[in-house]
Protein backbone atom coordinates (compact mmCIF):
# COMPACT_ATOMS: atom_id res chain seq x y z
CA UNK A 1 66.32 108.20 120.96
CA UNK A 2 65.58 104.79 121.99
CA UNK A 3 69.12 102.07 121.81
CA UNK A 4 66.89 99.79 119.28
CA UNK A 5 66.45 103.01 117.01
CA UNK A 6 69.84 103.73 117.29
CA UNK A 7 70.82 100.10 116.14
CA UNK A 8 68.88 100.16 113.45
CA UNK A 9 70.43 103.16 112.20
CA UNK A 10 73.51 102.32 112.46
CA UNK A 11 72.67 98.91 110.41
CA UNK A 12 71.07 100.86 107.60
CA UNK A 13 73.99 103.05 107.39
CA UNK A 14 75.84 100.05 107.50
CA UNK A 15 74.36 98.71 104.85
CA UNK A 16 73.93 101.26 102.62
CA UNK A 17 77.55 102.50 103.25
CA UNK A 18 78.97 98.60 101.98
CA UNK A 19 76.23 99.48 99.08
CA UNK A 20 78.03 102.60 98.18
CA UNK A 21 81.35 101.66 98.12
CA UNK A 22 79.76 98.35 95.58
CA UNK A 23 78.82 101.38 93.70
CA UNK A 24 82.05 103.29 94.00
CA UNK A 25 83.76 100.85 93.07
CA UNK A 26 82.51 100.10 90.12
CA UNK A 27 81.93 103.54 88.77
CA UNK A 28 85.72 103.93 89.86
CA UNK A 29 87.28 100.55 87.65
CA UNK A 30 84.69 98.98 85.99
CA UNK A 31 82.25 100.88 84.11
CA UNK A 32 82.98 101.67 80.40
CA UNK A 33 81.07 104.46 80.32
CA UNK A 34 83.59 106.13 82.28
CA UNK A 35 86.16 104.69 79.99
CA UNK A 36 87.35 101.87 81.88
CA UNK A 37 86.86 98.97 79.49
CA UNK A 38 89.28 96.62 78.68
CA UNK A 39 91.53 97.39 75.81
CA UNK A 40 94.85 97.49 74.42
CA UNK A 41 94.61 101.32 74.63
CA UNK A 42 95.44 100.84 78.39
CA UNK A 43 98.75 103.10 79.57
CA UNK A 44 99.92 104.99 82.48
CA UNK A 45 98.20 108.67 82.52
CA UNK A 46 98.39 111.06 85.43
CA UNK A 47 98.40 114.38 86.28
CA UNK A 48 100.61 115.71 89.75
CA UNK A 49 100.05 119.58 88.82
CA UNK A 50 96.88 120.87 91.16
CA UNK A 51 94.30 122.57 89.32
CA UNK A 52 95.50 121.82 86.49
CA UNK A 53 92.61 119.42 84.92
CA UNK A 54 90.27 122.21 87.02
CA UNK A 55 91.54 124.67 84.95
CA UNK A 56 91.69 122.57 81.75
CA UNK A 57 87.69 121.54 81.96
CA UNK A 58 86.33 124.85 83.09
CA UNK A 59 88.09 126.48 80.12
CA UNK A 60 87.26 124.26 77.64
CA UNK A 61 83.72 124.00 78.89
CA UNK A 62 81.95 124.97 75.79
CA UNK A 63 84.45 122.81 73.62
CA UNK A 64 84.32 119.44 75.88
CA UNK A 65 80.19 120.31 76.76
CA UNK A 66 78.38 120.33 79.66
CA UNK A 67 77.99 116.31 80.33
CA UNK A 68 81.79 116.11 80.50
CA UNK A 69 82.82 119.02 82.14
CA UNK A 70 79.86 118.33 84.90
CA UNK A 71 80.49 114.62 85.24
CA UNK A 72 84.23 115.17 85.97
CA UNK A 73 84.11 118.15 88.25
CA UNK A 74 80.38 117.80 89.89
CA UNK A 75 80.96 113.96 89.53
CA UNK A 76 84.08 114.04 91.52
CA UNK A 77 82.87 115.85 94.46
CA UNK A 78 79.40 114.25 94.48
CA UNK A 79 80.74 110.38 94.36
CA UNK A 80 82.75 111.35 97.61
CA UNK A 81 79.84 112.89 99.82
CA UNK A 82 77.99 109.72 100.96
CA UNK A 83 81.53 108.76 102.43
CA UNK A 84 81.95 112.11 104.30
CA UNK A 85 77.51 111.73 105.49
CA UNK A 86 77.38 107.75 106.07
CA UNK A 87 80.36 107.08 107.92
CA UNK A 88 79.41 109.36 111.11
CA UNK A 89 76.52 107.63 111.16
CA UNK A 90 77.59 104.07 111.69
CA UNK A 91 80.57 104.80 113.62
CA UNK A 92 80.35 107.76 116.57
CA UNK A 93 84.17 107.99 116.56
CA UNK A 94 84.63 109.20 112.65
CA UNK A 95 82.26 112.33 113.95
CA UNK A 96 85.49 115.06 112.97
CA UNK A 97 86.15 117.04 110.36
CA UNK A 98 89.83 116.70 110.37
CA UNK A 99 89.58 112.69 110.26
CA UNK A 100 86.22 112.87 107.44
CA UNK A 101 88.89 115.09 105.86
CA UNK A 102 91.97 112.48 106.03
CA UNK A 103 90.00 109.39 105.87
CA UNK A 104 88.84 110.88 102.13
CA UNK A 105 91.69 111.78 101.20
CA UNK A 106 93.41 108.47 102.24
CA UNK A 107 90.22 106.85 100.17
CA UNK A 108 90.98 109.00 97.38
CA UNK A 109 94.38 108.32 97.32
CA UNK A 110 93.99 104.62 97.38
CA UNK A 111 91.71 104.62 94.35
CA UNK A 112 94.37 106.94 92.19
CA UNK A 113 96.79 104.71 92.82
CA UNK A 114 95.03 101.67 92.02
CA UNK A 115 93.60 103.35 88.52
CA UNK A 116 97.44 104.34 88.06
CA UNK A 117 98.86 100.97 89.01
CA UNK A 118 96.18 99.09 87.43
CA UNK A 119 95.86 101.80 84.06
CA UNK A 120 92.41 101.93 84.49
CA UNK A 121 91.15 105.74 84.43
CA UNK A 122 94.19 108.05 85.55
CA UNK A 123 96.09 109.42 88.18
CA UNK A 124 95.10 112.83 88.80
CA UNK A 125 95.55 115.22 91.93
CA UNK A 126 92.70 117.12 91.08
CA UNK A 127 90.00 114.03 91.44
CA UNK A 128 91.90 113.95 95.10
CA UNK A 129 91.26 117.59 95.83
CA UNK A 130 87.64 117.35 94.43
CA UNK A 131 86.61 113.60 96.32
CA UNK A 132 88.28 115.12 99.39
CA UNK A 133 85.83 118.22 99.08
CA UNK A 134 82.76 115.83 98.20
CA UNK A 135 83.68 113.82 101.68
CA UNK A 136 84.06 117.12 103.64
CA UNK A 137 80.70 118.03 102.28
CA UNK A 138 79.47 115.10 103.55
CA UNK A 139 80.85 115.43 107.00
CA UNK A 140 79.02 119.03 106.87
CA UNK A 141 75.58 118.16 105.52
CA UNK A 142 75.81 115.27 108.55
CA UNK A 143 76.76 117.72 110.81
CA UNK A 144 73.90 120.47 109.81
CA UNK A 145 71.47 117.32 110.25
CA UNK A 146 72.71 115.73 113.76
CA UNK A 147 72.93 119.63 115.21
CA UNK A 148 69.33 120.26 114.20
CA UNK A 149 68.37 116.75 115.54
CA UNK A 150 70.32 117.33 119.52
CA UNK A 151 68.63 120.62 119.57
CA UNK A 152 65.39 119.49 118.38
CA UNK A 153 65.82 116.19 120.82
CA UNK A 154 67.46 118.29 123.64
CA UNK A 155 63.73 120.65 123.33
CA UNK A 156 61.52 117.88 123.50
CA UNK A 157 63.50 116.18 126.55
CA UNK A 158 63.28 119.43 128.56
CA UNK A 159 59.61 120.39 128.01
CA UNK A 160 59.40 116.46 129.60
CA UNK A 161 60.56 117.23 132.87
């Protein structure tokens, strides 16, 4: 791949990683819908047991209904992925598992604290273990992508010479 293709990869990543996080961000502390309005209703809530909200929404599915119980569990994971697929892309040194991994959690971490600190949303273990999987399913569908694009590259470059 040619270096000005490369850079202006990496810039689009760029961009639409700074784009994401906009979005994460506001999904994360801002947006009502999510129940993060401003209110007098605003306390400390958090859950430190894992599984335990898991549990809680998969058994209640019927009772809670399918929007909830898919926007908490599928939500969590999905919100994460674009972390785990864009950051690999705009920086060659985040291309691990083990750091896409840590660097999610970390990220993860950082916004439970800040709903717990701030009482927006809640503290809860579970959204860590779920945004951690979404950003390690990032890393992987990245990984699927790049592997079929060096041995797809690596072809073409050897029927060259």
């Amino acid at each position: 791949m040619k270096k000005e293709t490369k850079r202006r990869i990496k810039r689009i990543g760029t961009i639409l990683f700074v784009l994401y996080i906009l979005v994460l961000i506001y999904f994360l502390f801002f947006s009502e819908g999510f129940g993060r309005g401003q209110g007098a209703e605003r306390v400390y809530r958090y859950n430190l047991t894992p599984l335990k909200e898991i549990r809680r929404f998969w058994v209640y599915r019927e009772r809670l209904g399918f929007v909830a119980v898919f926007t908490n569990l599928v939500g969590n994971v999905v919100g994460f992925v674009p972390f785990g697929l864009i950051l690999p892309v705009i920086n060659r040194n985040t291309r691990n598992l083990f750091f896409i991994g840590f660097a999610g959690f970390a990220l993860s971490l950082c916004v439970e604290c800040i709903q717990l600190v701030g009482k927006v949303g809640s503290f809860d273990v579970d959204d860590m273990i779920l945004n951690t999987a979404g950003a390690v399913l990032g890393y992987l569908i990245f990984a699927v992508f790049h592997g079929i694009y060096k041995i797809k590259f690596e072809h073409k470059r050897r029927k060259r010479r």
